[in-house]
C-alpha atoms as a PDB file:
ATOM      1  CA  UNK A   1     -16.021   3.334 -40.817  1.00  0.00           C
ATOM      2  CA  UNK A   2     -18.099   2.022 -38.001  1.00  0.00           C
ATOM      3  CA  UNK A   3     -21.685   0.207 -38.356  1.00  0.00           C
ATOM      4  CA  UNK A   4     -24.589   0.985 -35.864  1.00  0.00           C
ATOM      5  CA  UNK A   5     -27.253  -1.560 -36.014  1.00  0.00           C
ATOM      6  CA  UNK A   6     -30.748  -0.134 -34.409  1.00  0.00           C
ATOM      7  CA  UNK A   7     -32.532  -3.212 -33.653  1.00  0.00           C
ATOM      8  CA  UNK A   8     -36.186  -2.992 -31.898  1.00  0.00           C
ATOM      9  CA  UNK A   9     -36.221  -2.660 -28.453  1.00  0.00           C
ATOM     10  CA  UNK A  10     -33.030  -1.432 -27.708  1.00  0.00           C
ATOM     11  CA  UNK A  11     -34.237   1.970 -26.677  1.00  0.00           C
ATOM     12  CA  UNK A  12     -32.459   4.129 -28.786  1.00  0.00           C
ATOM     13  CA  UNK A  13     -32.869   7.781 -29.359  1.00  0.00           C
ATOM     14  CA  UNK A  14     -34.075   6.623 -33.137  1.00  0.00           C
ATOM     15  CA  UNK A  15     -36.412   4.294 -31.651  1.00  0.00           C
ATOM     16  CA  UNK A  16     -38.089   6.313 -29.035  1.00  0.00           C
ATOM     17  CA  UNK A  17     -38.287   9.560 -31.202  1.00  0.00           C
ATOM     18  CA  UNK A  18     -40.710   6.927 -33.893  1.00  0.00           C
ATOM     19  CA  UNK A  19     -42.449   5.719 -31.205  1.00  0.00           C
ATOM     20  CA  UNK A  20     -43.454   8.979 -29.623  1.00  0.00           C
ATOM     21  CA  UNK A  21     -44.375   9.796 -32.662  1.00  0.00           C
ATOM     22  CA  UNK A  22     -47.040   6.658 -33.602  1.00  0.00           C
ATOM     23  CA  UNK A  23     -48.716   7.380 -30.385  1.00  0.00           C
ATOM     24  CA  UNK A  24     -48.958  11.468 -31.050  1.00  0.00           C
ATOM     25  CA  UNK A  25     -50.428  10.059 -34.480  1.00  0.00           C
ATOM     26  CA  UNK A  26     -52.426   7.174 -32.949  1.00  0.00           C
ATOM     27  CA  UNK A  27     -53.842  10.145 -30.362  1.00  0.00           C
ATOM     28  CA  UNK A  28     -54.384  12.299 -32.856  1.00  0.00           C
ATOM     29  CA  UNK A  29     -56.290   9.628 -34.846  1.00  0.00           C
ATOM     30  CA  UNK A  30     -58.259   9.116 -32.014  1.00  0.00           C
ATOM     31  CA  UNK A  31     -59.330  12.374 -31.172  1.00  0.00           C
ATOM     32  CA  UNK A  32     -60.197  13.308 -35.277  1.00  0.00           C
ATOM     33  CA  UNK A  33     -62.495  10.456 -35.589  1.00  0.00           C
ATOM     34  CA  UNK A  34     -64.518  11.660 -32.358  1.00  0.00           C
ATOM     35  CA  UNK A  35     -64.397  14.911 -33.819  1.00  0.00           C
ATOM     36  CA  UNK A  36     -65.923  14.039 -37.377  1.00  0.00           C
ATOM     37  CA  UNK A  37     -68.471  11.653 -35.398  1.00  0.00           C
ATOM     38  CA  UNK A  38     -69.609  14.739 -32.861  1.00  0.00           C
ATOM     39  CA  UNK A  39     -68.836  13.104 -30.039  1.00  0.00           C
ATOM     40  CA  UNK A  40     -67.932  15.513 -27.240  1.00  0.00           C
ATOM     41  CA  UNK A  41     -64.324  14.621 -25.559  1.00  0.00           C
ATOM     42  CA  UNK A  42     -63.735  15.837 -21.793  1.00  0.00           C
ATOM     43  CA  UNK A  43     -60.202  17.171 -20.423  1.00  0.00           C
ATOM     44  CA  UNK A  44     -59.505  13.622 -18.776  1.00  0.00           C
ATOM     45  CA  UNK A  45     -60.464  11.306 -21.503  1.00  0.00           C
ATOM     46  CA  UNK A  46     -58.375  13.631 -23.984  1.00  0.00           C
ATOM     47  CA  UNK A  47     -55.409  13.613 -21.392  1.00  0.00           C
ATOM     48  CA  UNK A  48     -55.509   9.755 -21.061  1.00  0.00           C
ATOM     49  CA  UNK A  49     -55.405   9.392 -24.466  1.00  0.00           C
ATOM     50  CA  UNK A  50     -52.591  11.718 -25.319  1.00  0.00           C
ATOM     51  CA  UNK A  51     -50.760  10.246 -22.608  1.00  0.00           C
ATOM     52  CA  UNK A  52     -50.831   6.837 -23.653  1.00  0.00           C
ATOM     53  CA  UNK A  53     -47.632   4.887 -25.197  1.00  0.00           C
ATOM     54  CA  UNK A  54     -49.447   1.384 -25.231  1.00  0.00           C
ATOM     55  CA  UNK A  55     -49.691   1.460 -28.788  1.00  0.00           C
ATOM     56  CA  UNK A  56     -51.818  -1.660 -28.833  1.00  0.00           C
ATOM     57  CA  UNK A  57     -54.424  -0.204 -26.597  1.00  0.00           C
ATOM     58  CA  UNK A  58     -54.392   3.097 -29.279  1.00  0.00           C
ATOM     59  CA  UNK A  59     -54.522   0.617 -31.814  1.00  0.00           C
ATOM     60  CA  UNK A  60     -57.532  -0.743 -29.605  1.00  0.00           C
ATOM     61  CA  UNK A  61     -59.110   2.361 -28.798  1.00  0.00           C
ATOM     62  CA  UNK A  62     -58.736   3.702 -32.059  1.00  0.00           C
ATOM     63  CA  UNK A  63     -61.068   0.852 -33.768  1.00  0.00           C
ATOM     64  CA  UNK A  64     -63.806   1.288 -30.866  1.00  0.00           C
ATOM     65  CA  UNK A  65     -63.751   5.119 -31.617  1.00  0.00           C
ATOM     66  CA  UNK A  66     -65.642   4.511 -35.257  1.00  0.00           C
ATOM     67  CA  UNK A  67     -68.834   3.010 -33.033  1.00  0.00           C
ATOM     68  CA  UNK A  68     -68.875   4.161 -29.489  1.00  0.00           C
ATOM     69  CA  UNK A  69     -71.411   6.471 -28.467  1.00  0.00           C
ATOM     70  CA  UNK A  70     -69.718   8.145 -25.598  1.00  0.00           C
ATOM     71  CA  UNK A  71     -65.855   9.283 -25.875  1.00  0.00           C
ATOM     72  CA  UNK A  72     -66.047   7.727 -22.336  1.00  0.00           C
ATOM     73  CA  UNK A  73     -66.694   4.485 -23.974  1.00  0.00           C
ATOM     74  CA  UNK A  74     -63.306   3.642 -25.525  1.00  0.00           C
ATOM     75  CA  UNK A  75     -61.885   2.352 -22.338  1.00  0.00           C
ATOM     76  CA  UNK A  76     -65.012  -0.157 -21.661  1.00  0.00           C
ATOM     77  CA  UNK A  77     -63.350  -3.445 -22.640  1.00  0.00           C
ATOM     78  CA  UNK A  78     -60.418  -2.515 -19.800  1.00  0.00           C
ATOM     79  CA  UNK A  79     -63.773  -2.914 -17.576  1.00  0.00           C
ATOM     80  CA  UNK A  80     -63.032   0.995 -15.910  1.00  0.00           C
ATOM     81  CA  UNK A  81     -65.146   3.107 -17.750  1.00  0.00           C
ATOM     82  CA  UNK A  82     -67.379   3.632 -14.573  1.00  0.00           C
ATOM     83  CA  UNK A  83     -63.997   4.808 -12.967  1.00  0.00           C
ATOM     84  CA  UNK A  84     -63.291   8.356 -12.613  1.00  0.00           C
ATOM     85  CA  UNK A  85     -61.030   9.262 -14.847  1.00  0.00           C
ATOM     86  CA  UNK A  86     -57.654  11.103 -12.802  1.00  0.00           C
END
């Protein structure tokens, strides 16, 4: 019998399947709370969000989107949110 250890960060199939999967959550998360607040969410703010994998900026983003008035406004801290969005 042979033992597999999956430690963090070694990239594994395991590992990258979970992580996918927090961010799809973390997006998800993201987007709902917008939704229940009625805050209107363009194509390129929902594409940048769903194609994040910085789970600490979802994390980030995900805390700003219970106050922000503008979907626009979850990037502001990054100091871009006058930046088109491409």
């Amino acid at each position: 019998m042979s033992f597999v250890s999956y430690f963090p960060g070694r990239g594994t199939v395991r590992e990258t399947a979970y992580l996918e999967g927090r961010t799809e959550g973390a997006a998800k998360g993201i987007l709902s709370v917008l939704e229940v607040r009625g805050i209107p969410v363009t194509d390129s703010v929902r594409e940048r969000i769903t194609s994040c994998t910085d789970l600490d900026r979802m994390d980030s983003w995900l805390e700003r989107s219970r106050t922000v008035e503008r979907a626009e406004d979850l990037f502001d801290e990054e100091g871009n949110a006058d930046e088109p969005l491409s």
